[in-house]
Protein backbone atom coordinates (compact mmCIF):
# COMPACT_ATOMS: atom_id res chain seq x y z
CA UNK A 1 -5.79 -25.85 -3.95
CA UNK A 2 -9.46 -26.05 -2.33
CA UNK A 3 -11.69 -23.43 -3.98
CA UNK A 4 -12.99 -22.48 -0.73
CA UNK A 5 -10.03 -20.75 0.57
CA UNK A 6 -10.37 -17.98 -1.93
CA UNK A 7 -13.59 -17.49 -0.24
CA UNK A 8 -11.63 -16.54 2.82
CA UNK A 9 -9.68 -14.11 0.97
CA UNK A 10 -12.66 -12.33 -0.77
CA UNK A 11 -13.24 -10.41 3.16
CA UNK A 12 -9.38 -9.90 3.51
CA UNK A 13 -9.33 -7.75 0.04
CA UNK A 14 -12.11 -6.20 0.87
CA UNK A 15 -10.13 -5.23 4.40
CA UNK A 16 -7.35 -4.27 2.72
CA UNK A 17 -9.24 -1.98 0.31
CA UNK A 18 -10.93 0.14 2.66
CA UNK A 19 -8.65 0.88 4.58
CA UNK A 20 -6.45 2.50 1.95
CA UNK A 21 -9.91 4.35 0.13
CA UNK A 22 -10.07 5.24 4.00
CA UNK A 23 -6.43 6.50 3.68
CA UNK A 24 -6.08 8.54 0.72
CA UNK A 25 -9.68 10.33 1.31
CA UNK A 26 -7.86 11.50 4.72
CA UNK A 27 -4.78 12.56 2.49
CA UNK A 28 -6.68 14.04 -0.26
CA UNK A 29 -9.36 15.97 2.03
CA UNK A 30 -6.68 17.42 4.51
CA UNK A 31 -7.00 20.64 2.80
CA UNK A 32 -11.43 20.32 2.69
CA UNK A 33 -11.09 19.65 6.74
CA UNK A 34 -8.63 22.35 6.99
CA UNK A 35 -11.13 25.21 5.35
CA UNK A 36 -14.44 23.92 7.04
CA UNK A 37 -12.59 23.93 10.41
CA UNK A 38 -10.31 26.74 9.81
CA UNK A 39 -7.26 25.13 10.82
CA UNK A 40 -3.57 25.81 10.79
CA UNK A 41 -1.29 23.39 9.04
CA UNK A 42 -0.06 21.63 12.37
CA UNK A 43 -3.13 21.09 13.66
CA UNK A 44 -4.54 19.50 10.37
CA UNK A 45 -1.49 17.38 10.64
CA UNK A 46 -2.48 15.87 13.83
CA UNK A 47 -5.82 14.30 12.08
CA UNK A 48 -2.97 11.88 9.94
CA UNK A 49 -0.15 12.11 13.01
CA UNK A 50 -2.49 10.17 15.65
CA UNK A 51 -3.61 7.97 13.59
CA UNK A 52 -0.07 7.43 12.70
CA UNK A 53 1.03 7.13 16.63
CA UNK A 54 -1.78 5.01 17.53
CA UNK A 55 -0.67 2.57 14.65
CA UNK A 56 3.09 2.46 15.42
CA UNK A 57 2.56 2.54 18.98
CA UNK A 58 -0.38 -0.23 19.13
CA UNK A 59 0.75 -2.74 16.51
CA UNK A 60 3.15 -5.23 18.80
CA UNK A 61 0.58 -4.81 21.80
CA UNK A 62 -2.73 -5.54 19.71
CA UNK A 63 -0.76 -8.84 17.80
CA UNK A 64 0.23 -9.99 21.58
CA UNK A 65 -3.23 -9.73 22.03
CA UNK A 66 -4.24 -11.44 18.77
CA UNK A 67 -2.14 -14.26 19.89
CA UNK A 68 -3.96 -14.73 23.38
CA UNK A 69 -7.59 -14.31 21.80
CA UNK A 70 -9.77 -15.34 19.65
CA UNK A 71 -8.81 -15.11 16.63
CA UNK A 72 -11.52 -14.63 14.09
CA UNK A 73 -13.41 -13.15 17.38
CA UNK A 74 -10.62 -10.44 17.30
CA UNK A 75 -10.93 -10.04 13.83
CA UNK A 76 -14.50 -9.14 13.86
CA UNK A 77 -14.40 -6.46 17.06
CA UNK A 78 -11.07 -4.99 15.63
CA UNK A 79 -13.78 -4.01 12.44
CA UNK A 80 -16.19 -2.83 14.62
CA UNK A 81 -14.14 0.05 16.40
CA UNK A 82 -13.15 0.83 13.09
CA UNK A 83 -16.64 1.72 11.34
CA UNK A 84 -17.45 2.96 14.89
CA UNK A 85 -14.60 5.53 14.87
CA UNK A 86 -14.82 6.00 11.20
CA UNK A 87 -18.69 6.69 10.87
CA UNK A 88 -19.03 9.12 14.17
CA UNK A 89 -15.52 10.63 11.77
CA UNK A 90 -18.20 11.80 9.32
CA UNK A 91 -20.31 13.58 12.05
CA UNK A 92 -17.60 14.98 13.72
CA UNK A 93 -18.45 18.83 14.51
CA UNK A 94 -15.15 20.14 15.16
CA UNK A 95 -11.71 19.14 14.58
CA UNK A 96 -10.90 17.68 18.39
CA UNK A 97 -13.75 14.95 17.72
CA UNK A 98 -12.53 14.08 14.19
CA UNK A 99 -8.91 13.58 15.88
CA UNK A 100 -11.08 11.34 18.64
CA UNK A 101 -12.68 9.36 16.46
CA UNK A 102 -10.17 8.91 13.86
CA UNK A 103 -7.94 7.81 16.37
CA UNK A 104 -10.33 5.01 17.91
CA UNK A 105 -10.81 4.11 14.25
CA UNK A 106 -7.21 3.05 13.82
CA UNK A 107 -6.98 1.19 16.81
CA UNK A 108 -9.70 -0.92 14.93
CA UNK A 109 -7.72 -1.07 11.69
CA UNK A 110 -4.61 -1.70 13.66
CA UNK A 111 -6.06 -4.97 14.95
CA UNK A 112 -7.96 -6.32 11.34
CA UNK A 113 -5.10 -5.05 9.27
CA UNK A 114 -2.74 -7.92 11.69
CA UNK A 115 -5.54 -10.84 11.21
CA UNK A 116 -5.49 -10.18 7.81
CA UNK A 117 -2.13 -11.53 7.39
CA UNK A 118 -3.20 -14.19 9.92
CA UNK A 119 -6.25 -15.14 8.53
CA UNK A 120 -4.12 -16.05 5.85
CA UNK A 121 -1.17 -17.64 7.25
CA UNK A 122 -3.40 -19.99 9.00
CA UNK A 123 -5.85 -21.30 6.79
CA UNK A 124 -3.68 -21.83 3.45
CA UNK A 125 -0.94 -24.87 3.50
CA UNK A 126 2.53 -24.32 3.79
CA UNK A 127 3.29 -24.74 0.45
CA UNK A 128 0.72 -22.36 -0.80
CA UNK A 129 1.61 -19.39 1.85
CA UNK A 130 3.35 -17.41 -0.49
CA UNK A 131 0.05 -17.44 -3.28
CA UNK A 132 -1.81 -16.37 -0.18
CA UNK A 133 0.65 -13.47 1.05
CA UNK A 134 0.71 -12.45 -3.24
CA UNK A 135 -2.79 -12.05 -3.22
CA UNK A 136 -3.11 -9.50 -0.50
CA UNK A 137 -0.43 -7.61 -1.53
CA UNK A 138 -1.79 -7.35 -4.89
CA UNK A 139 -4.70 -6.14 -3.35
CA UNK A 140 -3.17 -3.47 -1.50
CA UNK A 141 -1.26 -2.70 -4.59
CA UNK A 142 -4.20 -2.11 -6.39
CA UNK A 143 -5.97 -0.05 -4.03
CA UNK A 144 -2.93 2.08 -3.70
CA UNK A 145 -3.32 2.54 -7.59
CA UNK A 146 -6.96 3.09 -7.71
CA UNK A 147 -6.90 4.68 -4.40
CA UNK A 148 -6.30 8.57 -5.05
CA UNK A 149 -8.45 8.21 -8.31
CA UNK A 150 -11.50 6.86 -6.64
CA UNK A 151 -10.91 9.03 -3.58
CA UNK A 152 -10.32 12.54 -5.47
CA UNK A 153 -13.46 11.80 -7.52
CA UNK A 154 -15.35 11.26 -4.12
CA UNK A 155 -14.10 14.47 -2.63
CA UNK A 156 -14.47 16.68 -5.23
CA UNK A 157 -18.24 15.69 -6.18
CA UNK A 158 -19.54 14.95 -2.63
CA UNK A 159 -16.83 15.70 0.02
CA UNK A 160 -15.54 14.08 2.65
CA UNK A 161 -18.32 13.32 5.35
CA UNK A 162 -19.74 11.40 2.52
CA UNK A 163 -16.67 10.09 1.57
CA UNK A 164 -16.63 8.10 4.88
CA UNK A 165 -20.08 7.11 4.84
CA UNK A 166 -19.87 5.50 2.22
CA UNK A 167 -16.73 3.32 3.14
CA UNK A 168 -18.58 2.43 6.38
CA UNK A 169 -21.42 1.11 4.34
CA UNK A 170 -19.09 -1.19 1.93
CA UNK A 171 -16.90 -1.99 5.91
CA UNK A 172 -20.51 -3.35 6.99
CA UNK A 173 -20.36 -5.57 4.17
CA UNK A 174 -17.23 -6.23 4.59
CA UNK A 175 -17.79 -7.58 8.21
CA UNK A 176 -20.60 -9.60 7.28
CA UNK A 177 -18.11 -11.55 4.93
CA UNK A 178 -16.00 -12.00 7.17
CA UNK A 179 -18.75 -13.01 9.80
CA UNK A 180 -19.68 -16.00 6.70
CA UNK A 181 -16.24 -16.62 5.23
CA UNK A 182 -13.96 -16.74 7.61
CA UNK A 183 -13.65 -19.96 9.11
CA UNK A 184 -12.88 -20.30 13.11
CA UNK A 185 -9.24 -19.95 13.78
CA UNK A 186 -7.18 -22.62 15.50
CA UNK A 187 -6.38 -19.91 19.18
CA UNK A 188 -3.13 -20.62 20.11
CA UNK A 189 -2.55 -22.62 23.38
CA UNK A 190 -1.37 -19.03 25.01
CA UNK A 191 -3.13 -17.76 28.36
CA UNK A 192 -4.06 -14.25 28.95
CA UNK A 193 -2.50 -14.12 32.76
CA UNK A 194 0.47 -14.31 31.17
CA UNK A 195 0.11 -11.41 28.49
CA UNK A 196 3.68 -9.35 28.64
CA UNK A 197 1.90 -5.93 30.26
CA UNK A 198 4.85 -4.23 31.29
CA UNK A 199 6.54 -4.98 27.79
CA UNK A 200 3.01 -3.82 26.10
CA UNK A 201 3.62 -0.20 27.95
CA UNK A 202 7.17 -0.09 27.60
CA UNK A 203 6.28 -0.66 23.75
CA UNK A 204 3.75 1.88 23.68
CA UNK A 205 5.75 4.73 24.81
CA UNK A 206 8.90 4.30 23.46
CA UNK A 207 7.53 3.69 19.76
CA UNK A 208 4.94 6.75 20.72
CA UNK A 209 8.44 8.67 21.27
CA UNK A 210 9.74 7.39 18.38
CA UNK A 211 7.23 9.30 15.98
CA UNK A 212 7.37 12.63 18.17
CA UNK A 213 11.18 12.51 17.79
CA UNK A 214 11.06 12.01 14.34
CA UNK A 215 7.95 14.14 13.30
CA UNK A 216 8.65 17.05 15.69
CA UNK A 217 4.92 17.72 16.06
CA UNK A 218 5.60 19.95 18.30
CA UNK A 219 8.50 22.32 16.30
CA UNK A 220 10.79 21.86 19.20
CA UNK A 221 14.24 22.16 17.27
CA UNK A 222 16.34 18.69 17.20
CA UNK A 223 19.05 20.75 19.31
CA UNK A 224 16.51 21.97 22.18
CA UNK A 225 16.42 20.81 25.69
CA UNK A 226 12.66 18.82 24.98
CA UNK A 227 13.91 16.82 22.32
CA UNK A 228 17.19 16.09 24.10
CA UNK A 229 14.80 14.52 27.35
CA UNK A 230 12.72 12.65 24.34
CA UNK A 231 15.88 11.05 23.13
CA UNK A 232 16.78 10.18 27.17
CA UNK A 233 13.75 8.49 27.90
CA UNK A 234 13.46 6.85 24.51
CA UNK A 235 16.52 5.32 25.28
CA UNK A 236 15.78 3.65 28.62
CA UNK A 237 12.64 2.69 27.39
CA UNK A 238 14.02 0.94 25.09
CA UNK A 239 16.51 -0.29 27.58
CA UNK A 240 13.74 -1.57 29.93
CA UNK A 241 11.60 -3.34 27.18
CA UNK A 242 14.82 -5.44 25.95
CA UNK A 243 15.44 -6.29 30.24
CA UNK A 244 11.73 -7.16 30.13
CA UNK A 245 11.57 -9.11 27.04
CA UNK A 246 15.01 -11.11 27.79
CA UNK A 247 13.52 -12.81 30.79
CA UNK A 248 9.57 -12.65 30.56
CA UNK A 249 8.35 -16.46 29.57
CA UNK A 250 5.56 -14.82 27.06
CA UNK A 251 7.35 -11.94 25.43
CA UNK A 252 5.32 -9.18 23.15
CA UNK A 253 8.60 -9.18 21.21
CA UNK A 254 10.27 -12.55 21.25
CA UNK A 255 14.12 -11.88 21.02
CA UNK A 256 15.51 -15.25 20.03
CA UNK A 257 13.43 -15.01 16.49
CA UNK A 258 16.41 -12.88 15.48
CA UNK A 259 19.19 -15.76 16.01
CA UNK A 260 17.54 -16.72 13.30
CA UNK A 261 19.09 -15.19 9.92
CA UNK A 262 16.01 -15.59 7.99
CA UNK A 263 14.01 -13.35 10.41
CA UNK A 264 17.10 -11.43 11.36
CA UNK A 265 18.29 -10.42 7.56
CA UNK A 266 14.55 -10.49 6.63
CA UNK A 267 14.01 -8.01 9.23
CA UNK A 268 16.57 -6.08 7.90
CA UNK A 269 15.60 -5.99 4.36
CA UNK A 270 12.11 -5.11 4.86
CA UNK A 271 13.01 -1.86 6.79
CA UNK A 272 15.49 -0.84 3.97
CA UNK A 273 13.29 -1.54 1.50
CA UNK A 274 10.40 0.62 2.87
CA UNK A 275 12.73 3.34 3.81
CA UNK A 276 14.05 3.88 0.39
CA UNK A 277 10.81 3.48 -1.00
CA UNK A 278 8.74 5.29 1.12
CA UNK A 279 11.73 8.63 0.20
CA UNK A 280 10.52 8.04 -3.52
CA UNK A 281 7.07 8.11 -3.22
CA UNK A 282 7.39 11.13 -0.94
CA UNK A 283 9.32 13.08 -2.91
CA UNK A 284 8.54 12.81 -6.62
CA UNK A 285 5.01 14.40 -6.52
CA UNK A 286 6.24 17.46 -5.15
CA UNK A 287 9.20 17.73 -7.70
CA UNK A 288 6.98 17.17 -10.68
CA UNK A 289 4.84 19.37 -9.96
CA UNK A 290 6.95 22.13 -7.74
CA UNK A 291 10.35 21.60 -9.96
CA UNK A 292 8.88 20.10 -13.36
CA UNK A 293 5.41 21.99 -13.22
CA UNK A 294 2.91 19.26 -14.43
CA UNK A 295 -0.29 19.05 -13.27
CA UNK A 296 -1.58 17.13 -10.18
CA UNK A 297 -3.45 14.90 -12.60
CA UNK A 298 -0.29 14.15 -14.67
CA UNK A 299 1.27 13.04 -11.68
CA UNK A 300 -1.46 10.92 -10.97
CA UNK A 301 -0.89 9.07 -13.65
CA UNK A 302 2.96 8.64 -12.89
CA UNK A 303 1.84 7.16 -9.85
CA UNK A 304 -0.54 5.05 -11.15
CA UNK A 305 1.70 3.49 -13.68
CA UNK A 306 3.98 2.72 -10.76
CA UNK A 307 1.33 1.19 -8.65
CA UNK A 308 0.95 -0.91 -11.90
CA UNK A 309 4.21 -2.37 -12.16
CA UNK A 310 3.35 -3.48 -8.13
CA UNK A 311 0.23 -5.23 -8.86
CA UNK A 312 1.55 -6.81 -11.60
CA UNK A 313 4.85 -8.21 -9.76
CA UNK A 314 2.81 -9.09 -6.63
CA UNK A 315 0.53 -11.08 -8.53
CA UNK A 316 2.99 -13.57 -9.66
CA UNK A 317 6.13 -13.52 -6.98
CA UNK A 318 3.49 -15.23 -4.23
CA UNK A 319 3.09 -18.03 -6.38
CA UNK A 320 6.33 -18.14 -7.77
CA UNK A 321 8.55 -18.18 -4.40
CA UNK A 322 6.35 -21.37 -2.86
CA UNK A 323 7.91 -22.74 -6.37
CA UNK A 324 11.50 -21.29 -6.64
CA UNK A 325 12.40 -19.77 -3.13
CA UNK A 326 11.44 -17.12 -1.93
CA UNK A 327 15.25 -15.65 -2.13
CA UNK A 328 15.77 -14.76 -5.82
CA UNK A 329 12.95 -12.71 -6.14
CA UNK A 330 13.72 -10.47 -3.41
CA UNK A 331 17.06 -9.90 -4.47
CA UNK A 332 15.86 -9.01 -8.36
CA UNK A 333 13.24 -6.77 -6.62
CA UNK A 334 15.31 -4.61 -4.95
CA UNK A 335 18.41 -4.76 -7.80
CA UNK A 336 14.86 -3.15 -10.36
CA UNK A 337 14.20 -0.81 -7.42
CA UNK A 338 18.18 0.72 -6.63
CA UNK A 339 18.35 0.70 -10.48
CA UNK A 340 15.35 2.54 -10.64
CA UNK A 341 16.08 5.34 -7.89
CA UNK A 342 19.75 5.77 -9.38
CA UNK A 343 18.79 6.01 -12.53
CA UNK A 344 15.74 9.19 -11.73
CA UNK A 345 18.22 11.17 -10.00
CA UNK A 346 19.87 11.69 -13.61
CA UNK A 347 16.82 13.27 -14.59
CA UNK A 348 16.75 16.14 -12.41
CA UNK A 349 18.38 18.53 -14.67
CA UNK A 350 16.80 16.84 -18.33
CA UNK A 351 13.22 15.89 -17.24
CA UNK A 352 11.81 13.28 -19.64
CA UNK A 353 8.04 12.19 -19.34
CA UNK A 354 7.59 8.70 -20.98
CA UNK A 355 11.64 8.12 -19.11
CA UNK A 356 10.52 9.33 -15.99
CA UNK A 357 7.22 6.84 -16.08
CA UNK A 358 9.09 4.01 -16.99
CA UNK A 359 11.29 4.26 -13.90
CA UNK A 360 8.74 4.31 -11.78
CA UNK A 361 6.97 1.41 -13.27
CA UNK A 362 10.39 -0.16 -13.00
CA UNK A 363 10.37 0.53 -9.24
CA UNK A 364 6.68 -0.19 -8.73
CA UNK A 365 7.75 -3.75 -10.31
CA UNK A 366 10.72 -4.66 -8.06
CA UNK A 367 8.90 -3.37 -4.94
CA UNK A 368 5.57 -5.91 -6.08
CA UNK A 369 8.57 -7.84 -6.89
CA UNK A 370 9.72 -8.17 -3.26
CA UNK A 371 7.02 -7.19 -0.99
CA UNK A 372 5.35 -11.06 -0.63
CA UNK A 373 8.29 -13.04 -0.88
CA UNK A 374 9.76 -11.01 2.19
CA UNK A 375 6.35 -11.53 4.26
CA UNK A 376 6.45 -14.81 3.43
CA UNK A 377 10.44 -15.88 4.46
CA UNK A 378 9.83 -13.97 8.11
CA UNK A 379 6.78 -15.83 8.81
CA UNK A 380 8.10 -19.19 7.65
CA UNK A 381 10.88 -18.60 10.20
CA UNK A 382 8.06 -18.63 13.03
CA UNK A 383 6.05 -21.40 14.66
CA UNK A 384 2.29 -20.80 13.84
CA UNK A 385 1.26 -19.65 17.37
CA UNK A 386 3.53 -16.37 16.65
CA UNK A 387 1.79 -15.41 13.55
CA UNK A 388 0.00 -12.43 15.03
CA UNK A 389 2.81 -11.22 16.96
CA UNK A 390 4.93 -11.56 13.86
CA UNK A 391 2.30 -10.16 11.60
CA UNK A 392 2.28 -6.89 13.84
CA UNK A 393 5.78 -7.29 13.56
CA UNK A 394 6.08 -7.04 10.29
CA UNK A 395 3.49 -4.24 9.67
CA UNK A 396 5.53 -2.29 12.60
CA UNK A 397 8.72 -2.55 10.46
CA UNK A 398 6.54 -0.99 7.57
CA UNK A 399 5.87 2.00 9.43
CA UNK A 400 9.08 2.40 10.92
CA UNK A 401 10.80 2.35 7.42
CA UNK A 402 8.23 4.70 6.08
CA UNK A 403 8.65 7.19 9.07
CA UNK A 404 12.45 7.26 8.63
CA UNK A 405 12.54 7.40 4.92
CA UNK A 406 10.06 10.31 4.81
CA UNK A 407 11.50 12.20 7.54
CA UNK A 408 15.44 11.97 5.83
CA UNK A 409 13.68 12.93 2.47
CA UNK A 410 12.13 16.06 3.86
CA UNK A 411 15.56 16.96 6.33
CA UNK A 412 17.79 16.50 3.36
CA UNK A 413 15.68 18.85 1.22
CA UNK A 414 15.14 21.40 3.64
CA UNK A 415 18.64 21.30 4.01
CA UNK A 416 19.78 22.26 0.64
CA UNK A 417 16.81 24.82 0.32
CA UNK A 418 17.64 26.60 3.31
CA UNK A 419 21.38 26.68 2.03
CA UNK A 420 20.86 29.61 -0.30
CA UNK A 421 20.91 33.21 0.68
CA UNK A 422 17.60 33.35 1.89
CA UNK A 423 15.68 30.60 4.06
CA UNK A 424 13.15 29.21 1.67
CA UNK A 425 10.04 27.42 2.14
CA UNK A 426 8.22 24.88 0.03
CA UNK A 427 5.32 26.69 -0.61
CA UNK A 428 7.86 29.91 -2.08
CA UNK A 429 8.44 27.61 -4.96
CA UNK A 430 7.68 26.54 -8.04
CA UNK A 431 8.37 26.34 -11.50
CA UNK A 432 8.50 29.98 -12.66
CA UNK A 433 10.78 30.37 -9.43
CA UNK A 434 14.07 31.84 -10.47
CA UNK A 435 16.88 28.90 -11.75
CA UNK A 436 18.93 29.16 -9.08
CA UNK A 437 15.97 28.22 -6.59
CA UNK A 438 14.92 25.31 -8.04
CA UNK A 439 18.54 24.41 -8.57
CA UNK A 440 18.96 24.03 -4.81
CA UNK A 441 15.75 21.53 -4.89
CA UNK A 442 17.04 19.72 -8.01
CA UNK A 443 20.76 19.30 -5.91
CA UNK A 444 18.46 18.36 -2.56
CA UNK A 445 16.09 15.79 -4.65
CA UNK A 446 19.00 14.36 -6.55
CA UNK A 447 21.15 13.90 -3.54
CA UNK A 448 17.59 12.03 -1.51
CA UNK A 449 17.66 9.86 -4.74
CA UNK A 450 21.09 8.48 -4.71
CA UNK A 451 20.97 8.15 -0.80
CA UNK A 452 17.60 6.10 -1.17
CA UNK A 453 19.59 3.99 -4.23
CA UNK A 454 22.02 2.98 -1.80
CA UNK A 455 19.70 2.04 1.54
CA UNK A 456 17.83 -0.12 -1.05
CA UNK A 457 20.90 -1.95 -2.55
CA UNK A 458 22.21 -2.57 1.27
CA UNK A 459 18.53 -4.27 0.80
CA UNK A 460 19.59 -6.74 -1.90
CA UNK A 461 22.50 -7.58 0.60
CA UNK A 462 20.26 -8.58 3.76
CA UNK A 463 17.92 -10.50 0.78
CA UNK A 464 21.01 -12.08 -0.14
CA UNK A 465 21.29 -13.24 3.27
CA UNK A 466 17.77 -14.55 3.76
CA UNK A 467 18.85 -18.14 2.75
């Protein structure tokens, strides 16, 4: 393979990893923003929540758009909003302009974080796709291992204005690589008169929906009259969108990819897969240290070791699926992962350490495992002028399974904690709480585990079917 292609890549990690510092500064100094602003806990939650909307709600519009552009053009604006909105972030005065500016920050991230993927799938051969596809998700593996370390450290000795600053300065350089490395992409032979507008809005609002109707920002009760009208509308916008995108010639969503059964049962996997694994890494910091009562930085460390096992799988099952099919490893990934899961929720009751770490790793691994032989079967069922479409596509299905796999987590446990004789709350335990409170978490985390076991071996099923 020509050496200069992993020049192109070089800008694409480099994407990839500040964006996630990016993210787990935001997750780490939540509680920082909250004091100097003197916020409430649902109003800190809107600093993630829009930047959450504006990703699931702009991802199939902005890869339409990627697909009418171009390309590299795209690529290089899409970085600019970002460091905009992330560097006036760091000067916000209030908590209203750090919600702006965040949000205009991930429309920018929405838009590189899809030509990163297409960057990719355009300039490497065929037969070296999956390599290409293994080394960015190695790269985001590793930055979700590294991430929390490098970002606590940041916090803690110089907060999180500076925290920022300092990723816009290594995003500048980031751009400029990509300004020098990235060659000039092939723009597909698309027209922007006929850009799908009224399936762009009808995509907006109903995925916007979507999060609101899962998150509840708003504590309206899943039985009240709002969230009832939410459901209603959600509905026949998503009614609308498939009218729309059934007869448009240019669709943002193009329908007939799922006659396909590799996109179809791809498709299908990839949303399992995330779902389950999204309910693990959701809920196992907050039983180790609520339930089993080690320290944040022993959890760390848990996590780290899993986001080990990722890198470590995603560095080889690129490579090894342009060789052997992209099939087999998918399937083995998700059998580690569902082996994994089942196996933790034994643990509930007899918490073992160096048990308890292996599993994860274990997880990490068949997740690494899967994650870039799955990219890489969807896109190869696409011509090459859908790759940005597809690539949003594909992140979209990301964020959908992590939505729903965090929001069942959190509604089963609350669910078993507010089945004892008084209502409980999560901050009303931990692990000096009498037995049988943390009893009703064990039952609640146990039950999440098994549920997430089987969504992720109905995963090895659909990979099964990827042939």
């Amino acid at each position: 393979m020509q050496n200069k292609l992993y020049f192109v890549v070089i800008p694409v990690i480099f994407t990839a990893l500040i964006y996630l510092l990016d993210f787990n500064t935001t997750i780490l100094g939540i509680s920082s923003m909250s004091d100097e602003f003197d916020l409430n806990l649902r109003l800190a939650s809107w600093i993630i929540l829009s930047s959450s909307i504006i990703m699931t709600a702009f991802l199939l519009p902005i890869g339409n758009l990627a697909d009418l552009l171009n390309r590299k053009f795209f690529y290089i604006i899409s970085l600019v909003i970002y460091l905009f909105g992330l560097l006036m972030s760091s000067y916000s005065s209030n908590v209203y302009m750090l919600i702006l500016f965040k949000t205009i920050s991930a429309i920018g991230s929405t838009g590189s974080s899809i030509l990163m993927f297409v960057v990719i799938t355009s300039t490497f051969p065929k037969k070296h796709q999956g390599l290409g596809l293994s080394i960015i998700t190695t790269a985001v593996a590793s930055g979700q291992m590294i991430g929390p370390l490098f970002a606590g450290f940041l916090l803690d000795n110089y907060g999180w204005r500076f925290a920022y600053q300092l990723i816009f300065g290594v995003g500048l350089f980031t751009l400029f690589m990509v300004i020098m490395f990235v060659p000039k992409l092939d723009r597909p032979k698309l027209e922007v008169k006929y850009m799908d507008t009224f399936g762009i809005l009808y995509s907006m609002m109903f995925m916007t929906l979507f999060v609101f109707i899962v998150n509840d920002p708003f504590n309206l009760g899943f039985y009240s009259f709002g969230n009832f009208l939410q459901i209603i509308i959600f509905i026949i916008l998503i009614y609308l969108f498939y009218k729309r995108e059934k007869k448009f010639n240019n669709p943002i969503l193009i329908l007939k990819n799922f006659s396909n059964p590799l996109y179809l049962w791809g498709t299908i996997s990839r949303i399992l897969g995330f779902t389950g694994f999204s309910i693990l890494i959701f809920l196992n910091p907050i039983f180790l240290q609520k339930v089993v009562g080690i320290s944040e930085s022993s959890s760390g460390l848990i996590l780290f070791y899993s986001g080990t096992g990722t890198v470590i799988a995603a560095s080889i099952s690129g490579r090894l699926s342009d060789k052997f099919g992209h099939r087999i490893f998918m399937i083995i990934g998700m059998i580690c992962s569902a082996f994994a899961n089942i196996t933790l929720s034994f643990l509930a009751n007899d918490f073992n350490f160096i048990l308890f770490t292996s599993l994860m790793f274990i997880n990490g691994f068949g997740i690494g495992l899967w994650m870039a032989p799955n990219m890489s079967a969807v896109l190869k069922s696409v011509p090459e002028n859908q790759y940005g479409s597809v690539s949003a596509y594909l992140n979209l299905i990301r964020n959908i399974g992590t939505t729903i796999g965090q929001s069942l987590a959190a509604t089963i446990l609350v669910i078993f904690l507010s089945s004892g004789i008084t209502d409980l709350q999560l901050s009303d335990i931990n692990s000096n709480s009498p037995d049988e409170i943390l009893q009703l978490f064990r039952n609640g985390w146990r039950i999440t585990l098994i549920i997430s076991s089987i969504i992720v071996f109905i995963s090895v099923l659909a990979s099964y079917k990827t042939k």
